[in-house]
C-alpha atoms as a PDB file:
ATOM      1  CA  UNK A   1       2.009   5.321  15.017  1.00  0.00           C
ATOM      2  CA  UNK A   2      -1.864   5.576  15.082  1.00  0.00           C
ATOM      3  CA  UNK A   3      -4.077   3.997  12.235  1.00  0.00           C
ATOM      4  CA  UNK A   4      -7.608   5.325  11.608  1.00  0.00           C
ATOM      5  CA  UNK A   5      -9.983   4.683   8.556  1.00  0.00           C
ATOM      6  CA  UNK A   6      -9.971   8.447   5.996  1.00  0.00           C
ATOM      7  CA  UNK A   7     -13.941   8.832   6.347  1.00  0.00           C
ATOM      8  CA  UNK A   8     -13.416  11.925   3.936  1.00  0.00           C
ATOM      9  CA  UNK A   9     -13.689  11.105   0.392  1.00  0.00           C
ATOM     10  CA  UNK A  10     -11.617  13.741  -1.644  1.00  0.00           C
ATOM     11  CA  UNK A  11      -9.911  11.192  -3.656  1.00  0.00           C
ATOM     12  CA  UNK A  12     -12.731   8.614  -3.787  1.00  0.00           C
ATOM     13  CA  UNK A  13     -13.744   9.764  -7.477  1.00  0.00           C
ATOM     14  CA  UNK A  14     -10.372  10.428  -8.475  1.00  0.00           C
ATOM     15  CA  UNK A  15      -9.504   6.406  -7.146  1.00  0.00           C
ATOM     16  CA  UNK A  16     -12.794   5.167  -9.102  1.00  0.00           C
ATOM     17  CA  UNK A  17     -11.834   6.634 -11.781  1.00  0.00           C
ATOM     18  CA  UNK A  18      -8.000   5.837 -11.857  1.00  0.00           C
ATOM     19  CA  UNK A  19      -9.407   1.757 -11.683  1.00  0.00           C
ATOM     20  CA  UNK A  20     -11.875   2.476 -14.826  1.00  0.00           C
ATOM     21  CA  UNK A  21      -8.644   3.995 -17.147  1.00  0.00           C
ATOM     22  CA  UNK A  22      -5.623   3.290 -15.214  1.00  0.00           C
ATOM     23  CA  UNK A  23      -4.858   6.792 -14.460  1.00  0.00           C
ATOM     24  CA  UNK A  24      -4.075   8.380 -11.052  1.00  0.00           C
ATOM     25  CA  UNK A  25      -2.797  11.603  -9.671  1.00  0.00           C
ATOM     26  CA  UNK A  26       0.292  12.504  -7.553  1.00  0.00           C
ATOM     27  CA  UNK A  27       0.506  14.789  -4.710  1.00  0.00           C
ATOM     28  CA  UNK A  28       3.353  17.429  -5.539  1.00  0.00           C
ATOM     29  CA  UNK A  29       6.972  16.598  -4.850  1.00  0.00           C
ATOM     30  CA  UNK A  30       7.256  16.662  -1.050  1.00  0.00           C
ATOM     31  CA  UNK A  31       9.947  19.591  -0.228  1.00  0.00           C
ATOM     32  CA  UNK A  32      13.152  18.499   1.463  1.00  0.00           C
ATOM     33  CA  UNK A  33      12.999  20.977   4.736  1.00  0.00           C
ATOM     34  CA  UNK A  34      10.148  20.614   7.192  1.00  0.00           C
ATOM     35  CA  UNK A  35       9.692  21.545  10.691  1.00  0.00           C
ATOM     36  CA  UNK A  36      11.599  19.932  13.318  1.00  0.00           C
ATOM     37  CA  UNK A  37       9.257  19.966  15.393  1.00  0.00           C
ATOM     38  CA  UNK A  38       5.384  18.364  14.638  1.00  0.00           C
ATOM     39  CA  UNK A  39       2.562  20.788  15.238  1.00  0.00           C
ATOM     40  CA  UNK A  40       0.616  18.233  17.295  1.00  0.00           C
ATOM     41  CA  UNK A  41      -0.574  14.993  18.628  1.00  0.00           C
ATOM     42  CA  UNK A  42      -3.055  14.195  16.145  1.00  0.00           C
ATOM     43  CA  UNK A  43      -1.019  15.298  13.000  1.00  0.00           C
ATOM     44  CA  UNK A  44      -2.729  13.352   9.349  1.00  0.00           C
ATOM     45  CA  UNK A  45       0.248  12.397   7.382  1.00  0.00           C
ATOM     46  CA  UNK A  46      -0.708  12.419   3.630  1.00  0.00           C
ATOM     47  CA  UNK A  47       0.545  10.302   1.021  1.00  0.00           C
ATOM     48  CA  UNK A  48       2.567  10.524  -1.619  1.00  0.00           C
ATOM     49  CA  UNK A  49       1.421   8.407  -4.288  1.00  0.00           C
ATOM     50  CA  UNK A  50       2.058   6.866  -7.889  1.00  0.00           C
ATOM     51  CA  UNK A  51       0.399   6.107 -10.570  1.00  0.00           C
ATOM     52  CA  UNK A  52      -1.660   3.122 -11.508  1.00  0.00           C
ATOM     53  CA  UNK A  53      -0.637  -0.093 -12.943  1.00  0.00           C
ATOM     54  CA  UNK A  54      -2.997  -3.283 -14.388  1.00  0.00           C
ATOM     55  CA  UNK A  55      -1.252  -6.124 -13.842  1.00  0.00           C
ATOM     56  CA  UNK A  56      -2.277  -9.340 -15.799  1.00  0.00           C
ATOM     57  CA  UNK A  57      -5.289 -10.634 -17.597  1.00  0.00           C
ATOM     58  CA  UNK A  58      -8.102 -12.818 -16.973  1.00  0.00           C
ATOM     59  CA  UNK A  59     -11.283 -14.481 -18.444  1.00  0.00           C
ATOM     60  CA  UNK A  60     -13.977 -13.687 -17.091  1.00  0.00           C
ATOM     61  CA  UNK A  61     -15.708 -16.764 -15.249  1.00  0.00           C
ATOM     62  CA  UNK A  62     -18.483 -18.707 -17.350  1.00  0.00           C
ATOM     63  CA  UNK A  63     -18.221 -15.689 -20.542  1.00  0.00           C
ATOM     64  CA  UNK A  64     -19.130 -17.123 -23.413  1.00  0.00           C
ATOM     65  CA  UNK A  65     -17.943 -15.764 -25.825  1.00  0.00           C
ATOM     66  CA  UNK A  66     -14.675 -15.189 -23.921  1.00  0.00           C
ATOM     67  CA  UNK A  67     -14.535 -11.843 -22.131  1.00  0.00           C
ATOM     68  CA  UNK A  68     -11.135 -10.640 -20.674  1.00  0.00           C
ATOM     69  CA  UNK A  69     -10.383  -8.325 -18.627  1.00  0.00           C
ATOM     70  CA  UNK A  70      -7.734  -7.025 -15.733  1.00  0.00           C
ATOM     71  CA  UNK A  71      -6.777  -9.172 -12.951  1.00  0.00           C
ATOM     72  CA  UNK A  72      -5.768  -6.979 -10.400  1.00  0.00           C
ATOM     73  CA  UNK A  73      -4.697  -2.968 -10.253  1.00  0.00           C
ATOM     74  CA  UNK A  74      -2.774  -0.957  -7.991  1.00  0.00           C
ATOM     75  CA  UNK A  75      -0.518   1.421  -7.035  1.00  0.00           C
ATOM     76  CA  UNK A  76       2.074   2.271  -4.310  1.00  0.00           C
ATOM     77  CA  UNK A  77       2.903   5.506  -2.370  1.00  0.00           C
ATOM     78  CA  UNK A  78       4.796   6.447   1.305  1.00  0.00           C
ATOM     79  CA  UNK A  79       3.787   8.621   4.301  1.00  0.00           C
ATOM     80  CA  UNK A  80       4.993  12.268   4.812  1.00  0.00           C
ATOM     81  CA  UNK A  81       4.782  15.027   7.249  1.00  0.00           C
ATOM     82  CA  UNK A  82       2.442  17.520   6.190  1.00  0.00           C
ATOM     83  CA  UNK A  83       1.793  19.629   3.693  1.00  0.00           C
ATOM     84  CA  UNK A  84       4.689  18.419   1.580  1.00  0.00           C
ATOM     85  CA  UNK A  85       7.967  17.990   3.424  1.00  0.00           C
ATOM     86  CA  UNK A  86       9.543  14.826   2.508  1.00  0.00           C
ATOM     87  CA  UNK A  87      10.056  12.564   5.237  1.00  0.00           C
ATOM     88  CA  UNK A  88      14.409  13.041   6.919  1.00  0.00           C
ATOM     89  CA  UNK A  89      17.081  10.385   7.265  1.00  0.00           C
ATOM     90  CA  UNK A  90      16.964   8.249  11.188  1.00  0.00           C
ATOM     91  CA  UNK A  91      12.785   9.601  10.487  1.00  0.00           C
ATOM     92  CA  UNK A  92      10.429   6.074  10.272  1.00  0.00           C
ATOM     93  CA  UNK A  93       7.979   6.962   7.324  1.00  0.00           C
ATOM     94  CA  UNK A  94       5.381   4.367   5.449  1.00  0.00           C
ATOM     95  CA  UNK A  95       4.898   3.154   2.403  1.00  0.00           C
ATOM     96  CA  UNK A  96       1.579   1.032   1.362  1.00  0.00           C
ATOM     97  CA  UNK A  97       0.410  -0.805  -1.853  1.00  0.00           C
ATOM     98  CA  UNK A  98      -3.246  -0.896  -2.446  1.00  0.00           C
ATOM     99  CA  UNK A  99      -4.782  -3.086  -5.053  1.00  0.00           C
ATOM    100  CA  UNK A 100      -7.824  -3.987  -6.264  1.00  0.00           C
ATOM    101  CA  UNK A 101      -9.253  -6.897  -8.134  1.00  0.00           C
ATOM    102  CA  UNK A 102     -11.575  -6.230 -10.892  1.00  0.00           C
ATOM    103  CA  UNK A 103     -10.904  -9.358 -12.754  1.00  0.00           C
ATOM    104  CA  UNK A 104     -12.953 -12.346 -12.474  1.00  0.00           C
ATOM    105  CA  UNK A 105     -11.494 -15.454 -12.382  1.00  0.00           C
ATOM    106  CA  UNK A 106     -13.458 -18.474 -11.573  1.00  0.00           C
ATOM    107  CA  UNK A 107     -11.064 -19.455  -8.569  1.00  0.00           C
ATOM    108  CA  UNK A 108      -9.939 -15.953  -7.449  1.00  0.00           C
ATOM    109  CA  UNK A 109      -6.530 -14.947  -7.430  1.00  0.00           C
ATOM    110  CA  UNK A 110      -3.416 -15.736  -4.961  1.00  0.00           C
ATOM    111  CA  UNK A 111      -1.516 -12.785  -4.973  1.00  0.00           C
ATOM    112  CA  UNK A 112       2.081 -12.966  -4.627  1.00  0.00           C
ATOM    113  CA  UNK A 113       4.077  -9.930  -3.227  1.00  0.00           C
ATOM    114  CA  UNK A 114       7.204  -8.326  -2.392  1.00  0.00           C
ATOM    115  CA  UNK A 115       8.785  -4.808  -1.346  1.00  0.00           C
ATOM    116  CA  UNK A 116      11.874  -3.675  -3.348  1.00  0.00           C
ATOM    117  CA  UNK A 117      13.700  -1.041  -1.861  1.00  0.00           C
ATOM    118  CA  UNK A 118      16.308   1.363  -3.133  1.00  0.00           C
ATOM    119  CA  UNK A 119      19.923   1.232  -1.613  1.00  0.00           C
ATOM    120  CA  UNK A 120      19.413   3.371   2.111  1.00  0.00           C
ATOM    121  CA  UNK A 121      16.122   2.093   2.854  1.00  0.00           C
ATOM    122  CA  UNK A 122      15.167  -0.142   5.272  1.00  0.00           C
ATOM    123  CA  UNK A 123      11.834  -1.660   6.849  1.00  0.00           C
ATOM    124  CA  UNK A 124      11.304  -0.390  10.496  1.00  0.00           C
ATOM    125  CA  UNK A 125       9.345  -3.007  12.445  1.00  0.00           C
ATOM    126  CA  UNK A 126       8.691  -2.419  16.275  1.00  0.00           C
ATOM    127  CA  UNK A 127       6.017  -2.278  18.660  1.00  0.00           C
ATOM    128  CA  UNK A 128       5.655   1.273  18.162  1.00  0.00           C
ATOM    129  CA  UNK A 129       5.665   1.324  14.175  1.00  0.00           C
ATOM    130  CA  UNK A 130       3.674  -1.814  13.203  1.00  0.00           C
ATOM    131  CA  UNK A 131       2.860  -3.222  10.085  1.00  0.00           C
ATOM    132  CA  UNK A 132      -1.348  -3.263   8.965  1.00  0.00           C
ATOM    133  CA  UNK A 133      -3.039  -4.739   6.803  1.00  0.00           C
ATOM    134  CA  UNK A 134      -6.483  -4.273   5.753  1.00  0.00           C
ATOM    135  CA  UNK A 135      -8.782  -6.014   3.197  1.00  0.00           C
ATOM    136  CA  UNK A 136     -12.500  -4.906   1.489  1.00  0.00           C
ATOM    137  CA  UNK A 137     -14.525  -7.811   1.358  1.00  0.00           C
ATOM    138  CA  UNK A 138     -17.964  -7.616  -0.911  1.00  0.00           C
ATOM    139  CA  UNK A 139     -21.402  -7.821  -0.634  1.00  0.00           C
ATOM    140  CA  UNK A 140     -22.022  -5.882   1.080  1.00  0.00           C
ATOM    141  CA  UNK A 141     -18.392  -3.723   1.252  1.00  0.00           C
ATOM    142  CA  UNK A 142     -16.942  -4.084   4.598  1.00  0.00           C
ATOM    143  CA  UNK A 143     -13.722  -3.318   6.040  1.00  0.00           C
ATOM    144  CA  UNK A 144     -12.032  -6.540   7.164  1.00  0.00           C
ATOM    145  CA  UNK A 145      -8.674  -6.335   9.561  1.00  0.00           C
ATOM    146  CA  UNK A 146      -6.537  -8.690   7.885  1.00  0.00           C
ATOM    147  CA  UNK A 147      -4.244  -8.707  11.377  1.00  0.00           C
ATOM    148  CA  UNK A 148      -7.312 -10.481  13.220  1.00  0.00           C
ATOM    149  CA  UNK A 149      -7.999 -13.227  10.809  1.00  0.00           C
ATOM    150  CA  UNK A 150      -7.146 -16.437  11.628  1.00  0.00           C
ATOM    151  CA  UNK A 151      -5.517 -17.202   8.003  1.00  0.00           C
ATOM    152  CA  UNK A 152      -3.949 -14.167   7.340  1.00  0.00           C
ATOM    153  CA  UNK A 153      -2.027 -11.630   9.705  1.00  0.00           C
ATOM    154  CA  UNK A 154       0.369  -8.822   9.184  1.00  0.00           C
ATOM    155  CA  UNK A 155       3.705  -9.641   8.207  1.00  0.00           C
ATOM    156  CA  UNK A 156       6.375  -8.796  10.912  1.00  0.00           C
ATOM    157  CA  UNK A 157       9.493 -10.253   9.063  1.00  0.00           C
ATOM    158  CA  UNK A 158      10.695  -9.675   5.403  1.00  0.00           C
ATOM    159  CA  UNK A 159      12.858 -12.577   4.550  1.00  0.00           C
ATOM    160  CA  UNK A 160      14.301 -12.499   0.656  1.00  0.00           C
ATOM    161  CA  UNK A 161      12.144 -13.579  -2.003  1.00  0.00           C
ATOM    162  CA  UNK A 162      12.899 -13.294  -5.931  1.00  0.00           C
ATOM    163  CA  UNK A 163      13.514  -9.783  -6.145  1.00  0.00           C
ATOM    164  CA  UNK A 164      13.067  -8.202  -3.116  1.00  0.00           C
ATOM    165  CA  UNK A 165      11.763  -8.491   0.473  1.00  0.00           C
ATOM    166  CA  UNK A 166       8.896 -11.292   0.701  1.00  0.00           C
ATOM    167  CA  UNK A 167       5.524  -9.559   2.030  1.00  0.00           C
ATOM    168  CA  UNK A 168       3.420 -12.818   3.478  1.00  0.00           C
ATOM    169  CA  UNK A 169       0.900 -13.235   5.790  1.00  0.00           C
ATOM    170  CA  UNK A 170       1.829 -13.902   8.959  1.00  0.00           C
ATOM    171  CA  UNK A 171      -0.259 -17.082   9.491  1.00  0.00           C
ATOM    172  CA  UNK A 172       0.166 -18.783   5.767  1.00  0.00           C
ATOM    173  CA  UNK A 173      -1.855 -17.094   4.225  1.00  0.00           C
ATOM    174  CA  UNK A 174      -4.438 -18.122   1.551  1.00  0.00           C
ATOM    175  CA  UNK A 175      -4.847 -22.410   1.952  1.00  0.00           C
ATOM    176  CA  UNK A 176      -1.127 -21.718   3.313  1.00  0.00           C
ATOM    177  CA  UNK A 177       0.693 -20.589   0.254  1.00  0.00           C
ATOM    178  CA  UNK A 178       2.662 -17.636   2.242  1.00  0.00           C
ATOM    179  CA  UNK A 179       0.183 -15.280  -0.350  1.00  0.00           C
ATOM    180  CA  UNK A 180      -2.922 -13.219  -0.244  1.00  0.00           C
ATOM    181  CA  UNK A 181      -5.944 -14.692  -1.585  1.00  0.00           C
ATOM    182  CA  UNK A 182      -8.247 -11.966  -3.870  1.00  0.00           C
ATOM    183  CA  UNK A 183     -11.440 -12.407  -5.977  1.00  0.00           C
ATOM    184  CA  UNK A 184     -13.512  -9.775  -8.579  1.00  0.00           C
ATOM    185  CA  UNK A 185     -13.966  -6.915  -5.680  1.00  0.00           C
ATOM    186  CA  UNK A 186     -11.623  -7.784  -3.147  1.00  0.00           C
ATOM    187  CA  UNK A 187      -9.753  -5.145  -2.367  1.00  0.00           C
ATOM    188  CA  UNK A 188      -5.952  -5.155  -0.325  1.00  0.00           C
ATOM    189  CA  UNK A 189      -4.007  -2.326   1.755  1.00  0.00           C
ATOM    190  CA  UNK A 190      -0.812  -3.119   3.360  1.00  0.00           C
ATOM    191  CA  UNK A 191       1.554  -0.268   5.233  1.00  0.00           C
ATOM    192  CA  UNK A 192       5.021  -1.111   6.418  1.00  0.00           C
ATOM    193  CA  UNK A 193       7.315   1.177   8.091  1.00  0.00           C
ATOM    194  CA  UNK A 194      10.733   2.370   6.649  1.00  0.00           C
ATOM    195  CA  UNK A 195      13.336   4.506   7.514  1.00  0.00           C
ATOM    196  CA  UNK A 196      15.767   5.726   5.306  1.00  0.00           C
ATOM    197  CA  UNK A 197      19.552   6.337   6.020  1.00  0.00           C
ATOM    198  CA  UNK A 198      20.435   8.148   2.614  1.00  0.00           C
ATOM    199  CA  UNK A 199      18.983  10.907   1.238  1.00  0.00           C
ATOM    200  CA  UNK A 200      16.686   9.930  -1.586  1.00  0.00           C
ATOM    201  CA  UNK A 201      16.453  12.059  -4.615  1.00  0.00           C
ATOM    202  CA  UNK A 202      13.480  10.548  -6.164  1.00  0.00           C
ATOM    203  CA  UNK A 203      16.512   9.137  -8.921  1.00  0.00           C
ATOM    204  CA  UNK A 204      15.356   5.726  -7.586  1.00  0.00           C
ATOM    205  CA  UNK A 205      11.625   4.031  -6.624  1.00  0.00           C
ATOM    206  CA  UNK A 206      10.125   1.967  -3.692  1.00  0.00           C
ATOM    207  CA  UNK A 207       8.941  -0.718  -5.643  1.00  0.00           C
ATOM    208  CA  UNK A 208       6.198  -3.590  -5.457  1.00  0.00           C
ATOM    209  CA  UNK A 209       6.199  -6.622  -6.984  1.00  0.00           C
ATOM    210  CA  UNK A 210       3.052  -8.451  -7.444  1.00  0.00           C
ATOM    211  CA  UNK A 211       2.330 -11.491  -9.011  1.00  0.00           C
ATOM    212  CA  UNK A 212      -0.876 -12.393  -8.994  1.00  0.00           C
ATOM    213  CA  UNK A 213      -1.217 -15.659 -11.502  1.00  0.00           C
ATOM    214  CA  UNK A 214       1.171 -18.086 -13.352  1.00  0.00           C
ATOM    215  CA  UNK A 215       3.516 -16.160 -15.465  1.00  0.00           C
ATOM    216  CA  UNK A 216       1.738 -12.367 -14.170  1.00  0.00           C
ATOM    217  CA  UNK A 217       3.869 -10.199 -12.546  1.00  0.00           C
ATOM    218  CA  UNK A 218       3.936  -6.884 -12.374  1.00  0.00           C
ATOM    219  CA  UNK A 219       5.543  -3.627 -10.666  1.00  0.00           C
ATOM    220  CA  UNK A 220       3.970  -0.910  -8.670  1.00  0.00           C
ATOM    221  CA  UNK A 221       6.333   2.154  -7.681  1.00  0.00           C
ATOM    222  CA  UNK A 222       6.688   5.751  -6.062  1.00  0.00           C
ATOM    223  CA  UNK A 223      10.067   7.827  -6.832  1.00  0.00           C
ATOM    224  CA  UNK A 224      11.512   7.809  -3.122  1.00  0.00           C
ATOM    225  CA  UNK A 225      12.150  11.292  -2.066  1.00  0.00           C
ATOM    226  CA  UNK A 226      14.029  11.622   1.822  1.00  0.00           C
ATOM    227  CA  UNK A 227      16.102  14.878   2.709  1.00  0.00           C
ATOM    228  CA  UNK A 228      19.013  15.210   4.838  1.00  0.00           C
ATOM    229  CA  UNK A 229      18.202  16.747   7.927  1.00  0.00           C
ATOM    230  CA  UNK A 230      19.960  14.827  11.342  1.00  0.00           C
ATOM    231  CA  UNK A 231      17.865  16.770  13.494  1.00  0.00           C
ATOM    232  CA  UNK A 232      15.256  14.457  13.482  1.00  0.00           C
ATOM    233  CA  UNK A 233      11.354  15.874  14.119  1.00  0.00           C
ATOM    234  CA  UNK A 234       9.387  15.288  17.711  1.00  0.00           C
ATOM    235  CA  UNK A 235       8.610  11.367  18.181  1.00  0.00           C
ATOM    236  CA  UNK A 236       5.908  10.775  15.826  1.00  0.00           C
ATOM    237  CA  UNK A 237       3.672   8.240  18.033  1.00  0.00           C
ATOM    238  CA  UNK A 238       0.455  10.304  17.985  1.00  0.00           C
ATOM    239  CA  UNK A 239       0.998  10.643  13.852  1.00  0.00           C
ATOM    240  CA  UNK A 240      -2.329   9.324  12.002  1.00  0.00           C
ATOM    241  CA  UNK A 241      -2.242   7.275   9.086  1.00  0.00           C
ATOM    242  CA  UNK A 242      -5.036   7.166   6.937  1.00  0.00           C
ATOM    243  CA  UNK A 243      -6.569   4.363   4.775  1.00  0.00           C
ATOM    244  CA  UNK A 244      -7.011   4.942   0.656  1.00  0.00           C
ATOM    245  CA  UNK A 245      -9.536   2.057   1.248  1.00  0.00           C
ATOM    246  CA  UNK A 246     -12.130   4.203   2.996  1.00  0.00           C
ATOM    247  CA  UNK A 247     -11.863   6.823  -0.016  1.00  0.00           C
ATOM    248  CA  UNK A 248     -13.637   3.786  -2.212  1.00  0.00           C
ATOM    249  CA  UNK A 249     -17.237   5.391  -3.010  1.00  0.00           C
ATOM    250  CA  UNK A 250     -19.711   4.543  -1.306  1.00  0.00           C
ATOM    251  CA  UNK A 251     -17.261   4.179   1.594  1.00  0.00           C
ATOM    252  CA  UNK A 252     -17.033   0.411   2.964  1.00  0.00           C
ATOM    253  CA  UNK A 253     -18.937  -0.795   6.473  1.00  0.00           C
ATOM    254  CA  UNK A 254     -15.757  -0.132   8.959  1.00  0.00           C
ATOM    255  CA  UNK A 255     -14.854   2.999   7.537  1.00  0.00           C
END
């Protein structure tokens, strides 16, 4: 599995504007037949997304009077062949969580997360099918590779947390609290591979939990939608994943 930054910006304004009235769009329902074979080495999976969620509140930093606003917003989706075949049971897919911070706390946030996963879905860690992680850092915008920074690191292992799998950096994290450290226009991409061994109806949801203050929690989720094909598709190590975090207008330095 290949990772590249999207450098076109077709859902830019739509994301923008999803952030401003917590609103986004789906791709359609990803059809349960595909080819079984993948029409080439540089095939673009899209993603199948869902919609946005705010997730706490926040004063802003030095407002007086008070002014409150969001603390974080996000949403979750997973990786499919293209156009819109759903991805096939034994097949490794992806799903990611991207989430902004538009809230301004006066010490930032330390984000809490973990990956709930319907019954007959399973993370699919290997050397071929790693996890990323990618962060925007402001002023100016800049993609930052959360993988090479000495703090941070991708997650490789999911052990249990509250309610589902615990997504934490692999190196500690923020000061070493096993969470991601955000502030007002931080923004946070993670993609972790799955594979399914149940057909998935979209009658349940992959799930995020994020928790990003004292007493804030809050759930981003995609129906799950895997069809039941055993003739699995051509190895998919050529297959592109893109980046919602270079659709951000004006695109980030990186991108």
């Amino acid at each position: 599995m290949i990772i590249r930054p999207r450098r076109i910006a077709w859902t830019a304004a739509g994301f923008a504007l999803a952030l401003s009235t917590a609103f986004a769009q789906s791709l359609p329902v990803p059809t349960p037949t595909g080819p079984l074979s993948l029409p080439g080495p540089d095939m673009v999976t899209p993603w199948f997304n869902g919609v946005i969620t705010s997730i706490g509140s926040v004063w802003a930093c030095g407002s007086n009077p008070p002014i409150y606003g969001t603390r974080v917003m996000g949403y979750t989706g997973f990786s499919h062949p293209p156009p819109n075949y759903s991805p096939a049971i034994g097949e490794v897919f992806y799903t990611h969580l991207v989430l902004g911070h538009p809230g301004n706390p006066c010490g930032g946030s330390v984000v809490g997360l973990e990956l709930i996963l319907p019954p007959g879905v399973e993370t699919a860690v290997s050397a071929n099918n790693p996890t990323f992680c990618f962060a925007i850092l402001p002023n100016p915008d800049r993609l930052h590779d959360m993988d090479a920074d000495p703090d941070y690191g991708c997650p490789t292992t999911f052990p249990q947390g509250l309610e589902g799998l615990a997504v934490r950096p692999l190196r500690g994290g923020f000061q070493n609290s096993s969470a991601w450290g955000m502030a007002q226009g931080f923004w946070l991409e993670i993609l972790i591979p799955l594979r399914a061994t149940q057909v998935q109806l979209g009658n349940q949801s992959i799930r995020w939990r994020v928790n990003p203050g004292i007493a804030e929690v809050g759930y981003a989720e995609v129906p799950a939608f895997v069809n039941g094909d055993v003739l699995f598709r051509d190895e998919m190590e050529n297959t592109l994943l893109l980046l919602d975090l270079c659709t951000v207008n004006p695109a980030p330095q990186g991108c």
